[in-house]
PDB file of N, CA and C in Angstrom:
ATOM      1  N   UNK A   1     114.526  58.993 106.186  1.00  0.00           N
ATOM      2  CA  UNK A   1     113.429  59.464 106.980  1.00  0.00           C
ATOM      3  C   UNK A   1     112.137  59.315 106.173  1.00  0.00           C
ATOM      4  N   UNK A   2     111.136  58.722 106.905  1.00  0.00           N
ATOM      5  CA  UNK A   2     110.003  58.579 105.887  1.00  0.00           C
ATOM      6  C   UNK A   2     109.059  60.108 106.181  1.00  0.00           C
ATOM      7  N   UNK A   3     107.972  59.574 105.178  1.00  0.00           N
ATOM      8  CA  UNK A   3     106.878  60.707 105.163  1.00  0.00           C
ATOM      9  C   UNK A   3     106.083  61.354 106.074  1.00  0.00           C
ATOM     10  N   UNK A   4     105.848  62.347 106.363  1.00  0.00           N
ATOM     11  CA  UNK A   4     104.701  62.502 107.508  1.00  0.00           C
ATOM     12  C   UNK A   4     103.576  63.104 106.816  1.00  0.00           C
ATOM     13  N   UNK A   5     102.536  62.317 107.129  1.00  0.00           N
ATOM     14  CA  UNK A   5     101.198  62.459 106.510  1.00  0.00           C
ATOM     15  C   UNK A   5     100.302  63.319 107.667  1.00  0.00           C
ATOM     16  N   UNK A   6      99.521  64.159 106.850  1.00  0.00           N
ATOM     17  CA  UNK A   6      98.831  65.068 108.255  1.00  0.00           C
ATOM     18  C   UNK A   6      97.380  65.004 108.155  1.00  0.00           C
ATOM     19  N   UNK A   7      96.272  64.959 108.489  1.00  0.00           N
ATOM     20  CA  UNK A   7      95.049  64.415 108.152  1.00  0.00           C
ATOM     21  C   UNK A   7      94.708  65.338 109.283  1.00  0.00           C
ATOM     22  N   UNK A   8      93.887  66.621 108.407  1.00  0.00           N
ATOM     23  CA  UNK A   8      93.105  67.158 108.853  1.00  0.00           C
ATOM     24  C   UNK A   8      91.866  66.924 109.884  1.00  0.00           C
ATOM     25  N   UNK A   9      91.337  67.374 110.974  1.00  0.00           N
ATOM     26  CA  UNK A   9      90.026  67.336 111.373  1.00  0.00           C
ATOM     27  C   UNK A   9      89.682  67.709 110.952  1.00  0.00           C
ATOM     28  N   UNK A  10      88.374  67.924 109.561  1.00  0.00           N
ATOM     29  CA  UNK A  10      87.518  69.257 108.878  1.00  0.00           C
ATOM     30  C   UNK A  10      86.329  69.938 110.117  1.00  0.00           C
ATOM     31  N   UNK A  11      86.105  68.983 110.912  1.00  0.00           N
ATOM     32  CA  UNK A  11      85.002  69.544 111.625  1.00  0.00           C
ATOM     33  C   UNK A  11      85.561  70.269 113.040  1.00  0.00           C
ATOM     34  N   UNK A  12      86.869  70.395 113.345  1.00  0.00           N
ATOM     35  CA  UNK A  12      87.682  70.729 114.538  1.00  0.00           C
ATOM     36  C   UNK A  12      87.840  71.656 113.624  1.00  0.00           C
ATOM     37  N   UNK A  13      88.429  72.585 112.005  1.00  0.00           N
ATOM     38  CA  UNK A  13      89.142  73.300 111.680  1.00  0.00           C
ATOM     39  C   UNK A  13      88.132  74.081 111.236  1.00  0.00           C
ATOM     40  N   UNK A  14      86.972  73.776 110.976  1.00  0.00           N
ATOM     41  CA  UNK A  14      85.735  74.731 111.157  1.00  0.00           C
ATOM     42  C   UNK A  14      85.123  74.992 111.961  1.00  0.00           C
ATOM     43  N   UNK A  15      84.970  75.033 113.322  1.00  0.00           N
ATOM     44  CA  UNK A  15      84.761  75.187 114.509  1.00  0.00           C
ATOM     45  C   UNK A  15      85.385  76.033 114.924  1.00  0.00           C
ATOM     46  N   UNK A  16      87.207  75.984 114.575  1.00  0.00           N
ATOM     47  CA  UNK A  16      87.936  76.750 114.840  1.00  0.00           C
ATOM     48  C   UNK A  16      87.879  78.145 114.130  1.00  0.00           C
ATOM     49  N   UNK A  17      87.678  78.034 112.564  1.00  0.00           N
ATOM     50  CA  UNK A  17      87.407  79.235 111.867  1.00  0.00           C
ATOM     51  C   UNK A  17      86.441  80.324 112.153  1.00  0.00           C
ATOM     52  N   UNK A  18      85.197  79.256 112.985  1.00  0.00           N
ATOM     53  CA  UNK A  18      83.961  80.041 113.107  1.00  0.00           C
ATOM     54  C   UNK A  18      84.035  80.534 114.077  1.00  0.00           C
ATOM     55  N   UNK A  19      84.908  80.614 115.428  1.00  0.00           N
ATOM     56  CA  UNK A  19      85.068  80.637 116.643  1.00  0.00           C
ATOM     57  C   UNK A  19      85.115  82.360 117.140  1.00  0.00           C
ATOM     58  N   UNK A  20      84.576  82.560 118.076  1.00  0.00           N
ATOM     59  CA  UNK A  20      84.600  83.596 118.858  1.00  0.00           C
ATOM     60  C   UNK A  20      85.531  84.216 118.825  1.00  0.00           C
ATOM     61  N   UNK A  21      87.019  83.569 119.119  1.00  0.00           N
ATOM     62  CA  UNK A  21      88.112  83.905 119.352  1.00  0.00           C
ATOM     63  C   UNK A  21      88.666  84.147 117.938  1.00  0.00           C
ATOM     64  N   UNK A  22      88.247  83.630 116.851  1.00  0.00           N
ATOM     65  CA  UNK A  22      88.794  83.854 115.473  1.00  0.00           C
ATOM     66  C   UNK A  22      88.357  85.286 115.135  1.00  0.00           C
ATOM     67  N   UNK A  23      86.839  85.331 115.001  1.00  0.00           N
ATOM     68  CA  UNK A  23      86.617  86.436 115.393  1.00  0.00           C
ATOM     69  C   UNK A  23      86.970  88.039 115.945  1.00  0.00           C
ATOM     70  N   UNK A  24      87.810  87.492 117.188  1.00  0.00           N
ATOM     71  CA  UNK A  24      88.273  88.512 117.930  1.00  0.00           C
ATOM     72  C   UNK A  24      89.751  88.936 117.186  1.00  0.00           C
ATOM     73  N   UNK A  25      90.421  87.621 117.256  1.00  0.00           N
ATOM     74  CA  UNK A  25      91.840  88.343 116.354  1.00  0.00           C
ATOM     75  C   UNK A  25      91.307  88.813 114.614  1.00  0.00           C
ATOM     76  N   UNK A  26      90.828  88.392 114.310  1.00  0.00           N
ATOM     77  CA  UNK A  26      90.516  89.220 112.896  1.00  0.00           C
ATOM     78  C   UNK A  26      89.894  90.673 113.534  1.00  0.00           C
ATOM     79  N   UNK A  27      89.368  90.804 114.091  1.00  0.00           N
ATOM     80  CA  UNK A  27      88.408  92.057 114.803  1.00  0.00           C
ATOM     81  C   UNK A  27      89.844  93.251 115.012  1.00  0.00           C
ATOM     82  N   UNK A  28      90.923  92.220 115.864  1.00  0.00           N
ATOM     83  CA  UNK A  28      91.706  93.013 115.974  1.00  0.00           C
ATOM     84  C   UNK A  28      92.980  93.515 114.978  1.00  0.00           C
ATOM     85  N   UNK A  29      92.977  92.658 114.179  1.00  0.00           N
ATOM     86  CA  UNK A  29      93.649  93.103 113.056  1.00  0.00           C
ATOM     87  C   UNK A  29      93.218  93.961 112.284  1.00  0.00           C
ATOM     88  N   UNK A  30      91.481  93.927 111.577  1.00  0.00           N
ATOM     89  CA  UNK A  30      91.087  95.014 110.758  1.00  0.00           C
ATOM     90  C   UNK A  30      91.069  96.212 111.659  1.00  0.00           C
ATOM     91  N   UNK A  31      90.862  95.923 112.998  1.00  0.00           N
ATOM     92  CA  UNK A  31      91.092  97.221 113.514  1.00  0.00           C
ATOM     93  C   UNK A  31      92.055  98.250 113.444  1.00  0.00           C
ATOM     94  N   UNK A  32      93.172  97.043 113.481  1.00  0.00           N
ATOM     95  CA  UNK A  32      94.609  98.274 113.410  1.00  0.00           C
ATOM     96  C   UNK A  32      94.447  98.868 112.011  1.00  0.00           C
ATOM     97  N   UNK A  33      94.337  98.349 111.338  1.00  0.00           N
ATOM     98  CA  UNK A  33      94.359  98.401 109.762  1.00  0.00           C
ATOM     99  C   UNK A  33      93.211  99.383 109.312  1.00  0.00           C
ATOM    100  N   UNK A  34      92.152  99.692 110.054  1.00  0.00           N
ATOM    101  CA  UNK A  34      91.120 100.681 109.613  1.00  0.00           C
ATOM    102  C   UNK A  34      91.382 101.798 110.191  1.00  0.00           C
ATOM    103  N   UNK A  35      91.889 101.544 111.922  1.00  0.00           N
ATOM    104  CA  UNK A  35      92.364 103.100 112.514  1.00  0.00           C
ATOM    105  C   UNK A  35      90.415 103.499 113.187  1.00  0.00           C
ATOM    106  N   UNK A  36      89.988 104.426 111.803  1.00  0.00           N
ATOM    107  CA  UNK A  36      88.928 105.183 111.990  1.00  0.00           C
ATOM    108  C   UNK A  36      87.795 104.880 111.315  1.00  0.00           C
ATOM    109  N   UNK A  37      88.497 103.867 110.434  1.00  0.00           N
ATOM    110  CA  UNK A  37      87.239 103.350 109.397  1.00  0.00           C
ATOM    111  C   UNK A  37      86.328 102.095 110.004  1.00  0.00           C
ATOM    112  N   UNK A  38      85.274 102.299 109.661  1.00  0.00           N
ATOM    113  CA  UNK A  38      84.147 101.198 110.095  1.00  0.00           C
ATOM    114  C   UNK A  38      84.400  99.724 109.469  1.00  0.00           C
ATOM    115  N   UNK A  39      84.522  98.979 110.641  1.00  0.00           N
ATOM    116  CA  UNK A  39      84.633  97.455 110.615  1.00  0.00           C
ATOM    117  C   UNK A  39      83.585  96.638 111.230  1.00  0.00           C
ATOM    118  N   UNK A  40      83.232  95.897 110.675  1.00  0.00           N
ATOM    119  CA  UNK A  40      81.744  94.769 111.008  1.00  0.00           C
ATOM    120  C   UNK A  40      81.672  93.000 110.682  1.00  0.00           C
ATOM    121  N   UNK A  41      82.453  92.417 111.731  1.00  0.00           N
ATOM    122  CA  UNK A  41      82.314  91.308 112.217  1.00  0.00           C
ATOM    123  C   UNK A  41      81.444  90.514 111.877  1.00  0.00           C
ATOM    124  N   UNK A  42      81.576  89.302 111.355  1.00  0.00           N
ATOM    125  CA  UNK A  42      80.457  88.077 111.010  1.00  0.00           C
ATOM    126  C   UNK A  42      80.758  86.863 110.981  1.00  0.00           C
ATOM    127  N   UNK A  43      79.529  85.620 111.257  1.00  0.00           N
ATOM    128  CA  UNK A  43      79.863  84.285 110.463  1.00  0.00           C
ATOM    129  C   UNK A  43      79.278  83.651 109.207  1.00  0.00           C
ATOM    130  N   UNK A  44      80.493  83.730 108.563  1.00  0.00           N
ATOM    131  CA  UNK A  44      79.769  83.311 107.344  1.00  0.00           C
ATOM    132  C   UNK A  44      79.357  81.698 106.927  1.00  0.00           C
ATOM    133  N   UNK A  45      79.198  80.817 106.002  1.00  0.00           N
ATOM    134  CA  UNK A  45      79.092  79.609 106.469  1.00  0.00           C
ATOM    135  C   UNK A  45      80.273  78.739 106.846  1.00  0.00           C
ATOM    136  N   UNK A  46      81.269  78.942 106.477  1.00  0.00           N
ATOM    137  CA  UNK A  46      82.205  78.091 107.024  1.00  0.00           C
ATOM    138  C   UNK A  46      83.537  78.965 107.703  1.00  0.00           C
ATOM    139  N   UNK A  47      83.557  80.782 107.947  1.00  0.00           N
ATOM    140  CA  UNK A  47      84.474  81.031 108.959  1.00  0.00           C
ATOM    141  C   UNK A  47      84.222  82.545 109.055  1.00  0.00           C
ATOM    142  N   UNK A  48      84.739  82.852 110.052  1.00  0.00           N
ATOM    143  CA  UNK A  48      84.216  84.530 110.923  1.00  0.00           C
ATOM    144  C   UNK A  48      85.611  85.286 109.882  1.00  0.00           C
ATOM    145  N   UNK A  49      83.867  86.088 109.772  1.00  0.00           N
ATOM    146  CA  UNK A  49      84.707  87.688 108.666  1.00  0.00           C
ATOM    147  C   UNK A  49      84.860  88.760 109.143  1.00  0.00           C
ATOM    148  N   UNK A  50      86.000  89.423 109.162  1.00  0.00           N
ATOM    149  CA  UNK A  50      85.307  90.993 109.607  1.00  0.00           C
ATOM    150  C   UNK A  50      85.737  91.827 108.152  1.00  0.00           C
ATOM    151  N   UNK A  51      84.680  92.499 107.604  1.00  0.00           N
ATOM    152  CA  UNK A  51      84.811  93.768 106.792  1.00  0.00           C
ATOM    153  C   UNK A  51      85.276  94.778 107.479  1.00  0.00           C
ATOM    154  N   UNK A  52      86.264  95.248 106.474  1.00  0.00           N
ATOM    155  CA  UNK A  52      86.653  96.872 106.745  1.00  0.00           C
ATOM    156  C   UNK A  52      86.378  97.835 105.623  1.00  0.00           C
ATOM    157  N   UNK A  53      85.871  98.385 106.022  1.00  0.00           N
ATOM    158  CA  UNK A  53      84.887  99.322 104.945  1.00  0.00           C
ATOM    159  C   UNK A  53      85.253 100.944 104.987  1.00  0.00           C
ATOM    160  N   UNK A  54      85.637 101.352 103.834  1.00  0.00           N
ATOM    161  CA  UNK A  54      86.230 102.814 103.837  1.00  0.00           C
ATOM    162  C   UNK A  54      87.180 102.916 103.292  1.00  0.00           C
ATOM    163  N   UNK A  55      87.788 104.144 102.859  1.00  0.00           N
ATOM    164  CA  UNK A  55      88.892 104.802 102.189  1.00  0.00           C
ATOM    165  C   UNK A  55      89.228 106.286 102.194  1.00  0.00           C
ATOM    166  N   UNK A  56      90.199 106.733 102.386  1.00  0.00           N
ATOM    167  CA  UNK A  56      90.720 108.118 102.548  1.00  0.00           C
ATOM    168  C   UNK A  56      90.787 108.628 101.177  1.00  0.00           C
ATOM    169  N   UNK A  57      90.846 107.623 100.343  1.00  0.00           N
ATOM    170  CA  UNK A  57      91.316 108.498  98.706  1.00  0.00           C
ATOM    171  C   UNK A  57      93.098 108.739  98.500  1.00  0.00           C
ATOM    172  N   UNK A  58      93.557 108.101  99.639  1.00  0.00           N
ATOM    173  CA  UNK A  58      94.823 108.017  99.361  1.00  0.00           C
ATOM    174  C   UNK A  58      95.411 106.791  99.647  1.00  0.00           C
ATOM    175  N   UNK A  59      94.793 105.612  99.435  1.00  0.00           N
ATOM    176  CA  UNK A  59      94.783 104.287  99.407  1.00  0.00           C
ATOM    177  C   UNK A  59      95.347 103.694 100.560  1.00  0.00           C
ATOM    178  N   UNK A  60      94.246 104.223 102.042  1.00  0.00           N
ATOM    179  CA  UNK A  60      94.654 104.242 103.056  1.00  0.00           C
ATOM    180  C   UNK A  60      95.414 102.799 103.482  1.00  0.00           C
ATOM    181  N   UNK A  61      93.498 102.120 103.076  1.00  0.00           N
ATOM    182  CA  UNK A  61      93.669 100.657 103.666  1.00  0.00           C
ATOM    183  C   UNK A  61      94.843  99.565 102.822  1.00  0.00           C
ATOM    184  N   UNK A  62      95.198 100.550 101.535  1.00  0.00           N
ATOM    185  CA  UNK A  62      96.209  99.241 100.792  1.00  0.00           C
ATOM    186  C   UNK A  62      97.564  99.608 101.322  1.00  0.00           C
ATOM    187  N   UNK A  63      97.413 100.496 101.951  1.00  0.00           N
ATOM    188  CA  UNK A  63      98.941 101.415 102.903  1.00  0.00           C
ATOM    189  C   UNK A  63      98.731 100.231 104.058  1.00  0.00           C
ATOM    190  N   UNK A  64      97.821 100.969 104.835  1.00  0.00           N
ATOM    191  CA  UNK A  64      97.581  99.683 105.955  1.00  0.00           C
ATOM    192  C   UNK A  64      97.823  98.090 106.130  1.00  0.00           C
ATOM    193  N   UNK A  65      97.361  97.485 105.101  1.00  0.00           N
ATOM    194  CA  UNK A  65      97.270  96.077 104.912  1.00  0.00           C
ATOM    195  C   UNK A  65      98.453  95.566 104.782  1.00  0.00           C
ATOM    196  N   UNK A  66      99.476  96.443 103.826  1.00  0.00           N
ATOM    197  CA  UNK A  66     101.081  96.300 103.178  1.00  0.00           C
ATOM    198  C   UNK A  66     101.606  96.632 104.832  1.00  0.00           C
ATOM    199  N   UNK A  67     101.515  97.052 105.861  1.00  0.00           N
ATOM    200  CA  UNK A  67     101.863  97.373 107.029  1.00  0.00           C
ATOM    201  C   UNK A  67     101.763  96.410 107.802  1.00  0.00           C
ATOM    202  N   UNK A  68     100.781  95.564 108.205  1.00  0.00           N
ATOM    203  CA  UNK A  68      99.714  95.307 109.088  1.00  0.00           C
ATOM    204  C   UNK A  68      99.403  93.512 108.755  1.00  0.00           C
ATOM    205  N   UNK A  69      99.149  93.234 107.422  1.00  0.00           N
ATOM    206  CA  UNK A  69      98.842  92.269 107.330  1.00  0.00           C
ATOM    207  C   UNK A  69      99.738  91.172 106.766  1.00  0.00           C
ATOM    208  N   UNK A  70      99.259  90.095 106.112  1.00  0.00           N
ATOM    209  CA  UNK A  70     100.432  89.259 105.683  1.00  0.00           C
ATOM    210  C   UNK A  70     101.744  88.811 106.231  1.00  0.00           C
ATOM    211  N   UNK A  71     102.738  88.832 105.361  1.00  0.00           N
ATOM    212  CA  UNK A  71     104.169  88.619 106.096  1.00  0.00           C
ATOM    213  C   UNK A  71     105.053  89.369 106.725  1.00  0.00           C
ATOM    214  N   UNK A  72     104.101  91.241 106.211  1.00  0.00           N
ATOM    215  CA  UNK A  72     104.929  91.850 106.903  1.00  0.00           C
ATOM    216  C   UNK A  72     104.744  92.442 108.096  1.00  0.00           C
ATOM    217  N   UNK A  73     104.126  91.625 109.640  1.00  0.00           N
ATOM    218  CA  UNK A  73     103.801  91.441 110.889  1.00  0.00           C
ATOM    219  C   UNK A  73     104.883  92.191 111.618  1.00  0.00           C
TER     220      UNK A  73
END
C-alpha cells in the first residue's frame, strides 16, 4: 500500500479557526468548564480564543479542564 500525502489548505484552515462557529464551540466548552466564572471570546490573528478567567482557590478550573477538556470528553 503506498503513501497518502495530505496537503493542507492554510487559507481554508484559517478561516476555519477564525470562524464564528469555532468561536461558538470554544465559547461552549470554556463555558462548561467555568460554570460561574467569567469567559470572553476573541479573534486573535490567526484563530478565535475564548479566556476563562477566575479561580475558587481550590483549583477549580484545573478540576474542570481534567473533566471537560482534552481526551477526557
Amino acid at each position: 500500500m503506498g503513501k497518502t500525502k495530505i496537503v493542507l489548505n492554510r487559507a481554508g484552515v484559517r478561516e476555519l479557526m477564525r470562524s464564528p462557529e469555532m468561536q461558538a464551540i470554544l465559547m461552549e466548552r470554556a463555558t462548561k468548564i467555568a460554570r460561574v466564572n467569567e469567559t470572553k471570546a476573541y479573534v486573535a490573528q490567526t484563530r478565535a480564543v475564548v479566556k476563562v478567567c477566575g479561580d475558587d482557590g481550590n483549583n477549580g478550573l484545573l478540576k474542570a479542564v481534567g473533566k471537560h477538556g482534552g481526551k477526557n470528553r
